[in-house]
C-alpha atoms as a PDB file:
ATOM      1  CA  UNK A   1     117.273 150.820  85.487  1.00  0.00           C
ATOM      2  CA  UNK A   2     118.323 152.357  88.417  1.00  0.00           C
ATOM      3  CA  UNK A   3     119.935 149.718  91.521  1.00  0.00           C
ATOM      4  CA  UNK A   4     116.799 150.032  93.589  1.00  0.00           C
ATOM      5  CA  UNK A   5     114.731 149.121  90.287  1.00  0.00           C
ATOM      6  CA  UNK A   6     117.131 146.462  89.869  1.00  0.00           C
ATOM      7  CA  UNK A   7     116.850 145.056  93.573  1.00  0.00           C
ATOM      8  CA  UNK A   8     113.027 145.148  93.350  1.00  0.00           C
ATOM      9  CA  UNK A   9     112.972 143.117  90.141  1.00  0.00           C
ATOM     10  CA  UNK A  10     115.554 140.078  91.259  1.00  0.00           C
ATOM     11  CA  UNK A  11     113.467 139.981  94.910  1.00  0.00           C
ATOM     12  CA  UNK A  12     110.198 139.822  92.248  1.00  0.00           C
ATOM     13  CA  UNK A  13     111.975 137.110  90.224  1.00  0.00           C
ATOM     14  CA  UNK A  14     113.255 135.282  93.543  1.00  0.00           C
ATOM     15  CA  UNK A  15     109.530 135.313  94.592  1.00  0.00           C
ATOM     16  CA  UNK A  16     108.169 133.951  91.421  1.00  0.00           C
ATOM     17  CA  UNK A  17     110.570 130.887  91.766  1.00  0.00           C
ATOM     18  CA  UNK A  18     108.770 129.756  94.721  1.00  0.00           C
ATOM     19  CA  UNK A  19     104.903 131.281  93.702  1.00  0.00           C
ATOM     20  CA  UNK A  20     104.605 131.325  89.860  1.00  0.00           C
ATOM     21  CA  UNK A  21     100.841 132.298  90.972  1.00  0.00           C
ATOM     22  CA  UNK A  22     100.357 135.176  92.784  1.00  0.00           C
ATOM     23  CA  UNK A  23      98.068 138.114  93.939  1.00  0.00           C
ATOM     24  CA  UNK A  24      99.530 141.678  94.617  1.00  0.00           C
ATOM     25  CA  UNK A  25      99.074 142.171  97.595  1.00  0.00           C
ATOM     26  CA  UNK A  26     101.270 139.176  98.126  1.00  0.00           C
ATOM     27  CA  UNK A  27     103.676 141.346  96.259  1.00  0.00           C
ATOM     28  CA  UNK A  28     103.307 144.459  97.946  1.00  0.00           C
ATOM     29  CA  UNK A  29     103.991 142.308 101.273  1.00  0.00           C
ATOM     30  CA  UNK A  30     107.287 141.221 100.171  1.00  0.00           C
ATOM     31  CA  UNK A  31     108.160 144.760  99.826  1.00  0.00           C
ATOM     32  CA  UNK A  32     107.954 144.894  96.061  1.00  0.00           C
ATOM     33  CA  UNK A  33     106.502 148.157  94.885  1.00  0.00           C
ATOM     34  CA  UNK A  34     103.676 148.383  92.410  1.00  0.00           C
ATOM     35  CA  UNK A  35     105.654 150.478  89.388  1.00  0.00           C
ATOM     36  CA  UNK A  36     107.610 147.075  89.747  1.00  0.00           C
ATOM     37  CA  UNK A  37     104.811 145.260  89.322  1.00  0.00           C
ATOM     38  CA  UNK A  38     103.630 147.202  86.676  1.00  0.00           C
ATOM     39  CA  UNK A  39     106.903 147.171  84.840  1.00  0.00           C
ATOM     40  CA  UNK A  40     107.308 143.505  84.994  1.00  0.00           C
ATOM     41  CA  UNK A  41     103.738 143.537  83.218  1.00  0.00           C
ATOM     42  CA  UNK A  42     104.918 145.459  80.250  1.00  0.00           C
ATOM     43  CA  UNK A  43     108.002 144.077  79.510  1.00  0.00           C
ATOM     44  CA  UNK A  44     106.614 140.357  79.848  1.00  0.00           C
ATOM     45  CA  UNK A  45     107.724 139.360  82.747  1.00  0.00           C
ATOM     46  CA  UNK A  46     104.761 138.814  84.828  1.00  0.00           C
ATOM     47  CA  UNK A  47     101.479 138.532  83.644  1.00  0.00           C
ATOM     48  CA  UNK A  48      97.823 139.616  84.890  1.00  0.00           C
ATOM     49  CA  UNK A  49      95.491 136.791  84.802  1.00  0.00           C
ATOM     50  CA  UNK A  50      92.553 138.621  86.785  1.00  0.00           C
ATOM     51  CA  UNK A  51      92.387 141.307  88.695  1.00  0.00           C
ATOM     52  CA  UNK A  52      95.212 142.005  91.656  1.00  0.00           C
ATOM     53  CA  UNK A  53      96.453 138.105  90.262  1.00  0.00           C
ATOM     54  CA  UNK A  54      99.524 137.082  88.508  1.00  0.00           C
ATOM     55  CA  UNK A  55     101.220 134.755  86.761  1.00  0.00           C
ATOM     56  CA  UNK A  56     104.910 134.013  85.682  1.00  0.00           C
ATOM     57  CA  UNK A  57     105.054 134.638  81.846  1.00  0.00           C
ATOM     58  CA  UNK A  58     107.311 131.591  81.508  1.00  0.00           C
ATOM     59  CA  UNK A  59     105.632 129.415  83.872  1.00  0.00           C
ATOM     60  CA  UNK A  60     105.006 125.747  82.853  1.00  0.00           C
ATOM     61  CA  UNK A  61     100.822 125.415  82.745  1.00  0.00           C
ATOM     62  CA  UNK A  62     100.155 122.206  84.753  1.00  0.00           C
ATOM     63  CA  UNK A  63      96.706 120.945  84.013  1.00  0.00           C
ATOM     64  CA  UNK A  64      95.472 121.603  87.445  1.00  0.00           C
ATOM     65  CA  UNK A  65      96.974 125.385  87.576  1.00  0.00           C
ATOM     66  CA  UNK A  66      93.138 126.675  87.151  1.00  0.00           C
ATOM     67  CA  UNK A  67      92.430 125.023  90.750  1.00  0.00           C
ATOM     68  CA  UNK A  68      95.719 126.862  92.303  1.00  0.00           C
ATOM     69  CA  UNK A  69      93.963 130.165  90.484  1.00  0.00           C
ATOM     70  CA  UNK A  70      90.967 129.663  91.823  1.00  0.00           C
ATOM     71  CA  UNK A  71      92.065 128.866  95.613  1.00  0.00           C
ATOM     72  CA  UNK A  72      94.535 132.235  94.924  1.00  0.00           C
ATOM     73  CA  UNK A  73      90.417 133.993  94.266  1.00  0.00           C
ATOM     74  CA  UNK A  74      88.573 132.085  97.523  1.00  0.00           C
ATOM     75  CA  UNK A  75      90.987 131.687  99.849  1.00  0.00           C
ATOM     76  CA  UNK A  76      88.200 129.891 102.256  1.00  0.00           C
ATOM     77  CA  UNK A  77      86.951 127.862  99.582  1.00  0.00           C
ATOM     78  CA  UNK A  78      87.764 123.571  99.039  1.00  0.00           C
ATOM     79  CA  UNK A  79      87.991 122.198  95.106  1.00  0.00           C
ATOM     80  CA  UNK A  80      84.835 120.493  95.308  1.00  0.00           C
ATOM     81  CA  UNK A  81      82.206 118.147  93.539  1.00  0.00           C
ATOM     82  CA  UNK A  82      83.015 117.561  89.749  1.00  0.00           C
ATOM     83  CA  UNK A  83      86.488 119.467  90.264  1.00  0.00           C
ATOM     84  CA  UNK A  84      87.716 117.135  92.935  1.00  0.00           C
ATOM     85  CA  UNK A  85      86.428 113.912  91.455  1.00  0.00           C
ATOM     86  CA  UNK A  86      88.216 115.432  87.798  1.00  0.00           C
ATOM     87  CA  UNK A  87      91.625 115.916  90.109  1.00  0.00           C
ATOM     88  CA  UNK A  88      91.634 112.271  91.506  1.00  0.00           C
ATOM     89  CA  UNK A  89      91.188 110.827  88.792  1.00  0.00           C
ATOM     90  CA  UNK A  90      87.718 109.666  89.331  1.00  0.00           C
ATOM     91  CA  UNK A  91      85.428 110.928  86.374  1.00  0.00           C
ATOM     92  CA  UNK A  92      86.878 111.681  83.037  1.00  0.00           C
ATOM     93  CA  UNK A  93      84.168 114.988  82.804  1.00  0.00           C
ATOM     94  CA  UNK A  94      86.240 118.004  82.720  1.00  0.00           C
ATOM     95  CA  UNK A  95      83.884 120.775  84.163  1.00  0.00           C
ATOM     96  CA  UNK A  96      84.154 124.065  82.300  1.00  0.00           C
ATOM     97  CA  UNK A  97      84.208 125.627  85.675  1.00  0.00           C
ATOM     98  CA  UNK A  98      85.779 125.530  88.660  1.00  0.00           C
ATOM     99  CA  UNK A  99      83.470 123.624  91.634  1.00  0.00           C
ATOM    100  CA  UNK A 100      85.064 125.375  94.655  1.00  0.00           C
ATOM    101  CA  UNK A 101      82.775 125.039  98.123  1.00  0.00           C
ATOM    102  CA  UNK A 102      82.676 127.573 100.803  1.00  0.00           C
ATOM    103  CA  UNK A 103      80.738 127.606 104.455  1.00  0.00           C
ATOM    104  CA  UNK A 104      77.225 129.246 103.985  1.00  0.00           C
ATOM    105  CA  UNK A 105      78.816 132.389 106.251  1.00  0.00           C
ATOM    106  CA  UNK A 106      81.147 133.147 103.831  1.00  0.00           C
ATOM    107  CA  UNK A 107      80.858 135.931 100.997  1.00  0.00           C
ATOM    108  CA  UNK A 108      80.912 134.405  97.793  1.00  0.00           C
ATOM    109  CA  UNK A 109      83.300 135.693  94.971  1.00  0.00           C
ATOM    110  CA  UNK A 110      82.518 135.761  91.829  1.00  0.00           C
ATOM    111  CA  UNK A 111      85.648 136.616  89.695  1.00  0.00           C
ATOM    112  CA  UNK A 112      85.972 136.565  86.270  1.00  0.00           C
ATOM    113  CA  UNK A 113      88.954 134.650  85.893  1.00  0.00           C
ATOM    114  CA  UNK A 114      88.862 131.208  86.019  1.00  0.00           C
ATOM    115  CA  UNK A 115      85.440 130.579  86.004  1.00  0.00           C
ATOM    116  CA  UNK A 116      83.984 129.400  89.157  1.00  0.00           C
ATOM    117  CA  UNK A 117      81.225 127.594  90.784  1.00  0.00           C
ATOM    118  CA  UNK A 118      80.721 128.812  94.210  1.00  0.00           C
ATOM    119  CA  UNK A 119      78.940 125.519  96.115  1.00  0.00           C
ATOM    120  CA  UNK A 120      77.665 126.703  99.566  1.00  0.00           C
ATOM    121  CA  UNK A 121      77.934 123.753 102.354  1.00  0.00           C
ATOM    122  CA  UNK A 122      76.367 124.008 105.808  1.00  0.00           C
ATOM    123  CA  UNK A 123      79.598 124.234 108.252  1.00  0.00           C
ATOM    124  CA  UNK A 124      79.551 120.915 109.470  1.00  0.00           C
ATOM    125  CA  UNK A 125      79.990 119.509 105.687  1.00  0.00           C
ATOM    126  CA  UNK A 126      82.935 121.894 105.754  1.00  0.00           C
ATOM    127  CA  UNK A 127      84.926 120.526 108.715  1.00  0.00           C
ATOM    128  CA  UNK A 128      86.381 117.474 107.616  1.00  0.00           C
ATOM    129  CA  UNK A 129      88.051 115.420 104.616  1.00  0.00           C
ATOM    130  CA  UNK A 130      90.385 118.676 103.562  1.00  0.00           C
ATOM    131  CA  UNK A 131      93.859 117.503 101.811  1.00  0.00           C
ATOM    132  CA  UNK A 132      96.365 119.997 101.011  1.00  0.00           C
ATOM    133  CA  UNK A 133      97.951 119.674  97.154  1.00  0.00           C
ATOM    134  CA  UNK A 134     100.915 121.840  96.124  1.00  0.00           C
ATOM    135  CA  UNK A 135      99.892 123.065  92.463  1.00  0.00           C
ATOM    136  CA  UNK A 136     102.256 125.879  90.560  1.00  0.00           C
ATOM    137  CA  UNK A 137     103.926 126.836  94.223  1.00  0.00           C
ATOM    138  CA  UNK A 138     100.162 127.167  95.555  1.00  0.00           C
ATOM    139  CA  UNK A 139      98.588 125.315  98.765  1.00  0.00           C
ATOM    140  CA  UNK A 140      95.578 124.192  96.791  1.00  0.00           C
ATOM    141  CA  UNK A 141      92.510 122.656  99.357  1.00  0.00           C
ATOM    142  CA  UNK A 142      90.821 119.895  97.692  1.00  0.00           C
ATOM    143  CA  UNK A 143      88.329 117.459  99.641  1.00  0.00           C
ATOM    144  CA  UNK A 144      89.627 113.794  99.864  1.00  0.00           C
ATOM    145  CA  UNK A 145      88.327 110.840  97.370  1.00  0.00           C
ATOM    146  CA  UNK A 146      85.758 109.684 100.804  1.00  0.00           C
ATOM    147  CA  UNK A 147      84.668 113.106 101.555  1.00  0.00           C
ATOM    148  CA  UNK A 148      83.842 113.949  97.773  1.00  0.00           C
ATOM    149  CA  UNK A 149      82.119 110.512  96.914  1.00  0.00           C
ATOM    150  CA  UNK A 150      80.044 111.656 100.327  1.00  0.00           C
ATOM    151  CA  UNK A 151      79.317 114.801  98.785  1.00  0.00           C
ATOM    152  CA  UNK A 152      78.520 113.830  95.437  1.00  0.00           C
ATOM    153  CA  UNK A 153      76.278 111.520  96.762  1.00  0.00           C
ATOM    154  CA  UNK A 154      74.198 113.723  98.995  1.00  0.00           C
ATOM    155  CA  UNK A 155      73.496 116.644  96.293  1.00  0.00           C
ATOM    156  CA  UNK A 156      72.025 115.018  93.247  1.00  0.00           C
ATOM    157  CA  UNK A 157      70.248 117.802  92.596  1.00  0.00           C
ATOM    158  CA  UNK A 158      74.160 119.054  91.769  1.00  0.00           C
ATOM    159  CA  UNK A 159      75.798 116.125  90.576  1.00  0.00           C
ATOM    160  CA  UNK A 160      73.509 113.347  88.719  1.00  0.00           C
ATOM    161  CA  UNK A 161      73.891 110.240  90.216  1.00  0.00           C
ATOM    162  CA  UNK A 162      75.762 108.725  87.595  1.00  0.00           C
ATOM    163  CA  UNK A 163      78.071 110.499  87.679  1.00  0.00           C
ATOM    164  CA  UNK A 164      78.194 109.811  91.359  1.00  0.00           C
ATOM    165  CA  UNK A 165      77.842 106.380  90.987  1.00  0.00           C
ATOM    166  CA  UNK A 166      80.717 106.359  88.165  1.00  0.00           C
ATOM    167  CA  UNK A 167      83.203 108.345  90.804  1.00  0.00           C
ATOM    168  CA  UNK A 168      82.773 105.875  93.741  1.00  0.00           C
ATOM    169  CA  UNK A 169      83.003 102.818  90.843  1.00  0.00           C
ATOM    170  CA  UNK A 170      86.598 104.489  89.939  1.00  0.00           C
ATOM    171  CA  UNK A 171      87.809 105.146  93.400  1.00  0.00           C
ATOM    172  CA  UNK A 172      87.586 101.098  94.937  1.00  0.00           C
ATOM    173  CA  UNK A 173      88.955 100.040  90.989  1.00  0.00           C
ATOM    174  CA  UNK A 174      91.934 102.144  91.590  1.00  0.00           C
ATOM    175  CA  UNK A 175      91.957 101.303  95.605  1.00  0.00           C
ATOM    176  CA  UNK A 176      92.247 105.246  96.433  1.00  0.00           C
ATOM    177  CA  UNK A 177      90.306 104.899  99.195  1.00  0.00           C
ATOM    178  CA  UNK A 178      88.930 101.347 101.080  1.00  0.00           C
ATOM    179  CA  UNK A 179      85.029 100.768 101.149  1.00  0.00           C
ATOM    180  CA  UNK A 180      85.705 101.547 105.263  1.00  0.00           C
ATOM    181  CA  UNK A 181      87.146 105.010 104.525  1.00  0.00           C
ATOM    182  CA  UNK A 182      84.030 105.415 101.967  1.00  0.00           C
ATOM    183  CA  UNK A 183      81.345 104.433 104.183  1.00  0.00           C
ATOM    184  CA  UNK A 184      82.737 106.434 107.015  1.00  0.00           C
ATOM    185  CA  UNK A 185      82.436 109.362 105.218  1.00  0.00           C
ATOM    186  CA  UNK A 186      78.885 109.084 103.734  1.00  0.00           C
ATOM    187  CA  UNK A 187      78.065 108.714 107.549  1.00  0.00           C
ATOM    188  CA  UNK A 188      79.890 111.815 108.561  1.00  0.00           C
ATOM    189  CA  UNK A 189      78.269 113.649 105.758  1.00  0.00           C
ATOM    190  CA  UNK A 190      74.623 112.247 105.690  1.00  0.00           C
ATOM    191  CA  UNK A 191      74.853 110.529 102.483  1.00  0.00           C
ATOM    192  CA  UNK A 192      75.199 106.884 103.873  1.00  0.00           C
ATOM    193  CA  UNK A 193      71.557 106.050 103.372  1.00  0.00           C
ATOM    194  CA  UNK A 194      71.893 106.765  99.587  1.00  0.00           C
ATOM    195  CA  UNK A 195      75.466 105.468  99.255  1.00  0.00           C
ATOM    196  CA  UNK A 196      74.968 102.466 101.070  1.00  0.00           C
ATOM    197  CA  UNK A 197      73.426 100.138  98.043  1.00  0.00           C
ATOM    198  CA  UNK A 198      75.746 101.221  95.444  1.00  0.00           C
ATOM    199  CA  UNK A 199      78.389 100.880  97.858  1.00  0.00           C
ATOM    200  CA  UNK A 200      76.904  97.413  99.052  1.00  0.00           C
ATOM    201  CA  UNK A 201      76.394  95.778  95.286  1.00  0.00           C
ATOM    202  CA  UNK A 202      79.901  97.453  94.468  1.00  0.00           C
ATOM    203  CA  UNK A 203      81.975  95.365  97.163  1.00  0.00           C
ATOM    204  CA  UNK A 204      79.643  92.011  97.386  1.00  0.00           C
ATOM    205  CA  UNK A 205      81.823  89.175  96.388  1.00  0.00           C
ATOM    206  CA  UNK A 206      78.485  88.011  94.503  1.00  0.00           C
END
């Protein structure tokens, strides 16, 4: 291995430290070439999950890395719906696919690796309730507990209403977010008028 060689391959280690999850063109930014790439494939060091995305060979696997793989494949899309509910704790389903929401404007992916759901919300259902989650060195966007029980709520033709019902029964058990924060939500996001009686019998001291 020639010094160059060498220099690429510790500045592709260094970057894997901080990004175990990566796309190439990330790579190629950093000013690693793609015969590194490429050699770091064969001898194990890196390897392709999908298309143009990478992973660290000896990279812990967190049970939420499919969500940082999926926002590395739509970088406008928000972990959504079932996915979102899953991550907070809120439903103990465990879709087989990724629920990952995107404005109507945007083109939709569909890549094979993880498997996705591509949910298409009018822009104003896209605006608000956005957390940011660190997951394998990746800024993951993930709607908040309100904004998803809001969503949930408003597409039963998407989510049965159990298991809408179940999510927003979880989230003021484990106080992640107050009936307030809830109901302000369901307003922002149209769903108040079907919310409001589960809601209602949920929090009645009765």
């Amino acid at each position: 291995m020639d010094r160059l060689e060498q220099t690429q391959r510790e500045q592709l280690s260094a970057f894997l430290d901080t990004s175990p999850i990566v796309r190439a063109y990330e790579l190629r930014n950093a000013g690693i070439a793609g015969e590194t790439i490429r050699r770091a494939v064969q001898s194990g060091e890196l390897v392709r999950i999908a298309r143009g995305l990478y992973q660290r060979a000896d990279s812990e696997v967190e049970t939420e890395q499919a969500l940082a793989e999926a926002a590395k494949r739509v970088p406008k899309g928000v972990i959504a719906m079932i996915s979102a509910l899953a991550f907070h704790g809120l439903t103990d389903q465990m879709p087989r696919r990724i629920w990952v929401a995107i404005s109507a404007r945007d083109w939709a992916p569909v890549p094979s690796y993880p498997p996705i759901r591509i949910v298409e919300l009018r822009d104003k259902y896209m605006q608000h309730g956005i957390e940011h989650h660190p997951i394998s060195g990746v800024d993951v966007p993930i709607f908040s507990v309100s904004k998803t029980l809001a969503d949930v709520f408003r597409n039963s033709k998407l989510v049965d209403r159990s298991v809408a019902v179940e999510g927003l029964r979880a989230a003021l058990d484990q106080r992640k977010a107050t009936p307030g924060e809830i109901a302000d939500a369901a307003m922002a996001a149209d769903s108040w008028r079907i919310m409001r009686p589960y809601l209602e019998a949920l929090t009645s001291n009765g």
